[in-house]
Protein backbone atom coordinates (compact mmCIF):
# COMPACT_ATOMS: atom_id res chain seq x y z
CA UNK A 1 6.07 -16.01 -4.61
CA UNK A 2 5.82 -14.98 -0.69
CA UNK A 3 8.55 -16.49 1.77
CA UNK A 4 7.56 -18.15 4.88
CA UNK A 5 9.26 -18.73 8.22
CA UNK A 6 8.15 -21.49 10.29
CA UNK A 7 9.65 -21.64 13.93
CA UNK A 8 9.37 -25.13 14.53
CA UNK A 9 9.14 -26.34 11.07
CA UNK A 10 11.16 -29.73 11.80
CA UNK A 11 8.25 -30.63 14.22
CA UNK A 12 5.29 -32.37 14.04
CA UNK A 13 3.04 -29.56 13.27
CA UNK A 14 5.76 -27.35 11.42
CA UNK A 15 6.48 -29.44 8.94
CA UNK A 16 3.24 -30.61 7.47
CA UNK A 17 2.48 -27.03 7.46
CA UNK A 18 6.12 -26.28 5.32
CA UNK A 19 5.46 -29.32 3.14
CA UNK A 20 1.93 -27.91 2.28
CA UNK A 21 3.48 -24.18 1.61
CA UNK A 22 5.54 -25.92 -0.54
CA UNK A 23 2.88 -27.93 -2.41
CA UNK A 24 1.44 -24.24 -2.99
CA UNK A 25 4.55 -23.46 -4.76
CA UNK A 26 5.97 -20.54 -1.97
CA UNK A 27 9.13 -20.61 -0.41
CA UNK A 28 9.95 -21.94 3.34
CA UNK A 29 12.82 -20.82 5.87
CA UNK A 30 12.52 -23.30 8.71
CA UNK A 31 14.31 -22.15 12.14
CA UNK A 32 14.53 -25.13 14.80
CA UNK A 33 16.55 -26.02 17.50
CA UNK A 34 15.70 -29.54 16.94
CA UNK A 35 15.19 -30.25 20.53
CA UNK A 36 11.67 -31.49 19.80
CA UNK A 37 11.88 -31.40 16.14
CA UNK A 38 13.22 -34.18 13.37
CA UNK A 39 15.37 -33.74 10.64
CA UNK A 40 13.39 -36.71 8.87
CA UNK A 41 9.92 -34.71 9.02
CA UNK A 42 11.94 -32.40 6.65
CA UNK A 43 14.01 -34.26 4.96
CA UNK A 44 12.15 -35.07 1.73
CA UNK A 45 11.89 -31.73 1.31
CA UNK A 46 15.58 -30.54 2.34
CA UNK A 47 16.32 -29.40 -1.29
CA UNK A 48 13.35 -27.03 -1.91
CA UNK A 49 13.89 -24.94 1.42
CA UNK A 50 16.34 -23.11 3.60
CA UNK A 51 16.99 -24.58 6.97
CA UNK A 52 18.56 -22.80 9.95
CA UNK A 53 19.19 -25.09 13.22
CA UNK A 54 18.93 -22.28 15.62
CA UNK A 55 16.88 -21.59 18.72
CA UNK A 56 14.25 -18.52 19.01
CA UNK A 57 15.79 -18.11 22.22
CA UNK A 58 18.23 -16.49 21.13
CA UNK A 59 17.08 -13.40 19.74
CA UNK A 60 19.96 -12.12 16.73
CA UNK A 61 19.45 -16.09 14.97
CA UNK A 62 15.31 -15.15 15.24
CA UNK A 63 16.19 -11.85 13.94
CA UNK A 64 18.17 -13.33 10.95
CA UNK A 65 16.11 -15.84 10.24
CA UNK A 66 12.90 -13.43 9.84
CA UNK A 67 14.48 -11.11 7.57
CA UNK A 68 12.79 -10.68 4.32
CA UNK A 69 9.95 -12.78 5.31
CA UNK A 70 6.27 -12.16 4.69
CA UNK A 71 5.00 -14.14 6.96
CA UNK A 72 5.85 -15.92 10.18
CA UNK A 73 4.25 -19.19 11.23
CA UNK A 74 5.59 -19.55 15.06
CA UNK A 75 5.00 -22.85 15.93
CA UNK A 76 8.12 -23.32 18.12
CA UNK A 77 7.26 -24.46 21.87
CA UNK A 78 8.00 -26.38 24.25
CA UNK A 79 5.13 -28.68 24.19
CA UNK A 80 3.37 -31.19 27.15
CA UNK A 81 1.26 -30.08 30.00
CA UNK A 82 3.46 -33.10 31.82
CA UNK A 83 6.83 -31.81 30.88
CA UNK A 84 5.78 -28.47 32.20
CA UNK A 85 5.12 -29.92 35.69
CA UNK A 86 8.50 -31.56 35.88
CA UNK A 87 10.30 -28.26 34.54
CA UNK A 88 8.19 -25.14 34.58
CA UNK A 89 11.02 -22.64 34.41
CA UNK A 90 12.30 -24.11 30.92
CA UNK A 91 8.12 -23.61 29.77
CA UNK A 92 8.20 -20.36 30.63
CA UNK A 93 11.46 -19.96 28.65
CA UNK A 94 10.81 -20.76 25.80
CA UNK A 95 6.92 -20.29 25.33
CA UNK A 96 7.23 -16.90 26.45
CA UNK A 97 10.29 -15.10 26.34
CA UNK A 98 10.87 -17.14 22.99
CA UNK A 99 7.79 -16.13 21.34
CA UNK A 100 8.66 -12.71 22.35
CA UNK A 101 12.07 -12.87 20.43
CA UNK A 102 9.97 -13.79 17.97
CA UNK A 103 7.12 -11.25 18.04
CA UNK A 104 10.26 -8.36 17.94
CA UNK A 105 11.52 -9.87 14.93
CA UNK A 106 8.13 -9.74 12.96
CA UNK A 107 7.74 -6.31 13.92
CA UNK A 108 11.19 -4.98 13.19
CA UNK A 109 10.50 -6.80 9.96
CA UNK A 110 7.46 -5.72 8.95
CA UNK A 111 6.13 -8.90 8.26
CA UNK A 112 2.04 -9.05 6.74
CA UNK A 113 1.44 -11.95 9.44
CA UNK A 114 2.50 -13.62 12.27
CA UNK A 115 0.52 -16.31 13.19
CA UNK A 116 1.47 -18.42 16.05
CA UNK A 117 0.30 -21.46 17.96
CA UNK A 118 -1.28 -21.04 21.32
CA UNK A 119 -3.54 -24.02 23.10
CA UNK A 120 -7.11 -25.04 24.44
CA UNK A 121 -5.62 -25.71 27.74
CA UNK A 122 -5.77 -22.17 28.02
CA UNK A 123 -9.61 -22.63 29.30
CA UNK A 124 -8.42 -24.98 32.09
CA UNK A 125 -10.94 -27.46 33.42
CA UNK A 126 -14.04 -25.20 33.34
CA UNK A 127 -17.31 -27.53 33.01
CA UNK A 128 -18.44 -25.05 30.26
CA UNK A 129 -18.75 -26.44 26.73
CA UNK A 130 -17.78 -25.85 23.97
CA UNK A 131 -15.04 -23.70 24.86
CA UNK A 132 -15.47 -20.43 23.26
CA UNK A 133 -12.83 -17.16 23.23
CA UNK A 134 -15.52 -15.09 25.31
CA UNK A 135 -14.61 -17.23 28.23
CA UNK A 136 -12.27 -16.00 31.01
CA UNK A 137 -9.20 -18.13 30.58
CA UNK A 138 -8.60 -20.50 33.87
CA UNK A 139 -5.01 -21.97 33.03
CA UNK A 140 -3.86 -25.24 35.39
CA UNK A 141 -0.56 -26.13 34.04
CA UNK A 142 2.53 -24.08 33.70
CA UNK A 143 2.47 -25.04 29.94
CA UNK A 144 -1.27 -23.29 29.94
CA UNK A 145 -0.11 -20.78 31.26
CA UNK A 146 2.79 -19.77 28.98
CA UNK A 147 0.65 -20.28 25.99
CA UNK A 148 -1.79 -17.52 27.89
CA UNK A 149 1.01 -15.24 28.24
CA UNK A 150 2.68 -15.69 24.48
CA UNK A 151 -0.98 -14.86 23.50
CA UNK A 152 -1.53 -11.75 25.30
CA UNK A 153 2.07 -10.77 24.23
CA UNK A 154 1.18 -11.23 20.33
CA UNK A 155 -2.26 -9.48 20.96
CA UNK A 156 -0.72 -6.52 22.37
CA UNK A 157 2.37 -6.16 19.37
CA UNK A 158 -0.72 -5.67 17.73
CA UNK A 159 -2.36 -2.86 19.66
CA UNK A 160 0.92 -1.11 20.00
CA UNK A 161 3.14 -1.60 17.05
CA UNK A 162 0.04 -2.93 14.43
CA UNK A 163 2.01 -6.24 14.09
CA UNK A 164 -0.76 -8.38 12.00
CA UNK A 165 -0.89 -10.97 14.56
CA UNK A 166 -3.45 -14.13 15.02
CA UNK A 167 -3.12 -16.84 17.64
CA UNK A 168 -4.88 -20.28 17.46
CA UNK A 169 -6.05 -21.98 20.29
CA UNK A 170 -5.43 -25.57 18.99
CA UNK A 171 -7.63 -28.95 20.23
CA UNK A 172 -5.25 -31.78 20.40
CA UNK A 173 -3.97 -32.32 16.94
CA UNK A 174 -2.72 -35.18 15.84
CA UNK A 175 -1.79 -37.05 12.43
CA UNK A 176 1.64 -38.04 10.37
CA UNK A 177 4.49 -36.78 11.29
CA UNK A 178 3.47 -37.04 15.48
CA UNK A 179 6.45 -38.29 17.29
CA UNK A 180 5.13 -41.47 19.27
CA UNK A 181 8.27 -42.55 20.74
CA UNK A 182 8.91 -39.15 23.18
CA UNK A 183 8.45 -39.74 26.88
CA UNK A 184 5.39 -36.58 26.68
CA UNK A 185 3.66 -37.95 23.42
CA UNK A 186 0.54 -37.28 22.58
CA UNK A 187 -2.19 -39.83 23.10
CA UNK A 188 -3.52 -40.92 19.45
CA UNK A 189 0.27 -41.86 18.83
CA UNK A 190 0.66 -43.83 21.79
CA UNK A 191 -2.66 -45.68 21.72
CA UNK A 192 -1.63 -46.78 17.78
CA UNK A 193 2.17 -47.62 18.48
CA UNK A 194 0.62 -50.00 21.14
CA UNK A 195 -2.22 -51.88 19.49
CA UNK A 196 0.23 -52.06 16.28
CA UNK A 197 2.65 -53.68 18.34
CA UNK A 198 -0.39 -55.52 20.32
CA UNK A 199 0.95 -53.99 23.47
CA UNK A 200 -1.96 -52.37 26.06
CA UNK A 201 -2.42 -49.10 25.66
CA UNK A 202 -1.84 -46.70 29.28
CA UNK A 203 -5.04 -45.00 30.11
CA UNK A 204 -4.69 -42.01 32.33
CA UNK A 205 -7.86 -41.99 34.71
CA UNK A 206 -10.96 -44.05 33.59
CA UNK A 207 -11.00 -43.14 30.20
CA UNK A 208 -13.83 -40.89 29.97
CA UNK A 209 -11.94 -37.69 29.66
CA UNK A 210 -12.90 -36.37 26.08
CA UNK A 211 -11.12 -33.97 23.41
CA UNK A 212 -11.78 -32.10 20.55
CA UNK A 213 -9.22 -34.22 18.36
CA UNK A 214 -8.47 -32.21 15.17
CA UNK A 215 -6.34 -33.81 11.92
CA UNK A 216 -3.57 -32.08 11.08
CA UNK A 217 -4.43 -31.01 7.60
CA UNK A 218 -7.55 -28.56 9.66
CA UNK A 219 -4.69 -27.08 11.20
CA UNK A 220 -2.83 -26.47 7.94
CA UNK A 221 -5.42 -25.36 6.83
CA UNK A 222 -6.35 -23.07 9.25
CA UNK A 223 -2.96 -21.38 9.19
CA UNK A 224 -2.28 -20.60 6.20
CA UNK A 225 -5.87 -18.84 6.19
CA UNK A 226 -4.87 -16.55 8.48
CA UNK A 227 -1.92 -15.75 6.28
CA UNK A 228 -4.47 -13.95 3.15
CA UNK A 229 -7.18 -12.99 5.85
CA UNK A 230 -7.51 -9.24 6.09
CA UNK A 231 -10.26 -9.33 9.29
CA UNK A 232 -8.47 -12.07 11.44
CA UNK A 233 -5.03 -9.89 13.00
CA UNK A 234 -5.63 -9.32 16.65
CA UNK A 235 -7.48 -11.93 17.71
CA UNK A 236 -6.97 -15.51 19.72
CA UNK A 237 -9.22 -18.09 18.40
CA UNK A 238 -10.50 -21.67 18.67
CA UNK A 239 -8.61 -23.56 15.67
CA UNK A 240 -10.75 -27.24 16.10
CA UNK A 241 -13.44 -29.40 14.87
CA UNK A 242 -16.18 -28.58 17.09
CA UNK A 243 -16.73 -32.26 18.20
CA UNK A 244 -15.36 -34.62 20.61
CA UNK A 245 -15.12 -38.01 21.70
CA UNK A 246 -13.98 -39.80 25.18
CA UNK A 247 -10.40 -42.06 25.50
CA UNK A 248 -12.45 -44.68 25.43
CA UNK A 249 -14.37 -44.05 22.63
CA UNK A 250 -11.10 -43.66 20.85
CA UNK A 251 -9.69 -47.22 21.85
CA UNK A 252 -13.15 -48.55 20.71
CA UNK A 253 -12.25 -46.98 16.81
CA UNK A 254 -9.30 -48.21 17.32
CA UNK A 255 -9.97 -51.48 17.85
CA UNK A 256 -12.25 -51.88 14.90
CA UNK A 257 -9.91 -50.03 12.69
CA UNK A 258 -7.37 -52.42 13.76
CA UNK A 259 -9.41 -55.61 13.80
CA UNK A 260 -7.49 -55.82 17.56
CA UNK A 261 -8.57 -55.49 21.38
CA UNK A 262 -7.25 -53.10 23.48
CA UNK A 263 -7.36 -54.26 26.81
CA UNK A 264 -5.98 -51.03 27.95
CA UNK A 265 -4.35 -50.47 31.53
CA UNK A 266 -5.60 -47.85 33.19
CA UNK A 267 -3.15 -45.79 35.87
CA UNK A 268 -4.07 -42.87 37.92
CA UNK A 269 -4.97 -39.50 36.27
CA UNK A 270 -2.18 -36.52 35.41
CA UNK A 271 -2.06 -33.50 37.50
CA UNK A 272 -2.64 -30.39 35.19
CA UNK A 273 -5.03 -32.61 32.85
CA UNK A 274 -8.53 -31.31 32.04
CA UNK A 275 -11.40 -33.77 31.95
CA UNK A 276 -13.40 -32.51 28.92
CA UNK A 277 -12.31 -30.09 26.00
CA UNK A 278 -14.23 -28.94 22.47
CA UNK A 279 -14.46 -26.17 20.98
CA UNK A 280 -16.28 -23.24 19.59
CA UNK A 281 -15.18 -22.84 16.03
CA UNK A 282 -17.73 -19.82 15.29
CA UNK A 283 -15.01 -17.49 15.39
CA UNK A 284 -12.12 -19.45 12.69
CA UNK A 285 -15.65 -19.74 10.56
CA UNK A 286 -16.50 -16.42 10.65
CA UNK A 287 -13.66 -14.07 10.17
CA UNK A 288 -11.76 -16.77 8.17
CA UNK A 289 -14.53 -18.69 6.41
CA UNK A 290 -13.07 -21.92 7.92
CA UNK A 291 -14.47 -24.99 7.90
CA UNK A 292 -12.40 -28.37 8.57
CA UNK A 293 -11.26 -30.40 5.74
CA UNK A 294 -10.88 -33.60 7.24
CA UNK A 295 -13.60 -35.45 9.98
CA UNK A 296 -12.34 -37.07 12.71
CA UNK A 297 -12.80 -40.59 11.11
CA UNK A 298 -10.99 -39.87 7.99
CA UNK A 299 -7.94 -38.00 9.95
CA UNK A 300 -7.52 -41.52 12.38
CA UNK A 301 -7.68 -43.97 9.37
CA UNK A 302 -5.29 -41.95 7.67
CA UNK A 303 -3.16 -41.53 10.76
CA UNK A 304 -3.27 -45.38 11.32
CA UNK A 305 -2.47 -46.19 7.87
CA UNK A 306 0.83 -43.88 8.20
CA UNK A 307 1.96 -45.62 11.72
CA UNK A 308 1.19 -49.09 10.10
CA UNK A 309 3.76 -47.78 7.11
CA UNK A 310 6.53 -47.30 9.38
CA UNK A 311 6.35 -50.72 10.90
CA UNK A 312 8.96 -53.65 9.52
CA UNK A 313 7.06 -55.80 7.18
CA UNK A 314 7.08 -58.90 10.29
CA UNK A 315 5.44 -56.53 12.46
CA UNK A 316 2.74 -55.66 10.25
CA UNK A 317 1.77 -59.25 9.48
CA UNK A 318 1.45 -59.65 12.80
CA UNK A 319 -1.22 -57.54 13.25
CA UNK A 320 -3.04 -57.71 10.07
């Protein structure tokens, strides 16, 4: 049985992957600060693994909590392009020197993997697509950035120490578990909370901006990959679906999934946004035989169907 840590496993992304390590029949530590994390993304679970509310800024708790590990799944941040605008000192923070507590521990440890989660807004807003690793990184955002730097930091523990590290450059991921109530949530969450509620959904810009949305369970997926891959340590690479559709586009699913209208408002654009992102997934397919389990469609009914399950039973008549 191998034992896990997840940084960030009370999150959105860090717990589906714990519940699926789980479901595998391995063993989880979870270390969070819960600053951005939930105790109820966990709690179903709160019996079968060990929990540690600590912060991987703080390097002896990160040490602690990686002992005896085999592998580390760092998906601690501090997440939002938006929130690193407002406060790019407390980005830098965490994403960096916070990965780098992290990176220490794994080595000191000895761990067989550390995998960690790094960002397509990494490219910046290059016309070029797909986005592929090749491509000279153009960060905007102080966010981006950070990511860029945690990155570089895990690829070189690998040249000099031969820490088995992998970094995924994740496409806007989204499914259960996706906190839509946050000031900097993501936009799948927010457009569903509204139309559920029949409320218009905010459109930054004129809608045409597109992303390479991925499910969840393709990033699950992807990770724990890495984890039993013996060709994938020391590289950054494109963890997506290789397609993408507009804002609008979305609303327009949406709407039919919903049997609603959107009449969305739209406001003026975000500063540190990109206008189009997809991605390359050559690289996740070849060294780690990857392929994504779950197509857009699928991963937005599904995702609609959990956000409709958290409603009270008026509200849900309402928009049936």
């Amino acid at each position: 049985m191998a034992i896990y840590l997840v940084t960030g496993g009370a999150g959105f992304i860090g717990s589906n992957i714990t519940h699926k390590i789980l479901q595998n029949g391995d063993s989880v530590r979870v270390l969070d600060n819960l600053s951005t994390g939930r105790v109820e993304n966990i709690e179903d679970a709160k019996g079968d693994i060990e929990f540690i509310e600590g912060d991987i800024c703080n390097a002896e708790t990160v040490n602690k909590a990686a002992t005896g590990v085999d592998y580390i799944l760092h998906q601690a941040a501090l997440p939002s392009v938006q929130r690193s605008v407002e406060n790019p000192a407390a980005s830098n923070f965490v994403n960096v020197s916070g990965t780098m507590n992290v990176l220490i521990a794994a080595r000191d440890q000895k761990v067989k993997r550390f995998v960690m989660a790094s960002s397509s807004s990494v490219y910046g807003n290059t016309a070029t697509l797909p986005k592929i690793e090749h491509m000279a990184p153009l960060p905007i955002s102080p966010y981006a950035v950070s990511k860029l730097a945690a990155e570089k930091y895990a690829m070189s523990f690998h040249s000099i120490y031969g820490v088995p590290t992998v970094a995924f450059r994740y496409f806007n991921v989204f499914g259960p578990r996706q906190d839509p109530k946050s000031h900097y949530a993501a936009v799948i969450p927010l457009f569903i909370n509204a139309l559920l509620k029949r409320e218009s959904p905010t459109v930054h810009g004129d809608g045409e901006q597109s992303r390479d949305f991925t499910f969840i369970e393709n990033v699950v997926h992807g990770n724990l990959l890495a984890c039993e891959s013996d060709t994938a340590s020391g590289n950054a690479m494109n963890l997506a679906c290789g397609d993408r559709i507009s804002l609008n586009g979305l609303l327009q699913k949406l709407e039919i999934i919903l049997g609603v209208k959107a009449n969305a408002q739209h406001i003026e654009s975000r500063t540190g946004d990109v206008k189009h992102s997809q991605a390359d997934i050559g690289l996740a397919r070849k060294l780690l035989h990857y392929e994504p389990l779950v197509t857009f469609d699928e991963g937005l009914a599904k995702t609609v169907a959990y956000y409709r399950s958290l409603l009270q039973p008026s509200v849900i008549s309402a928009v049936a």
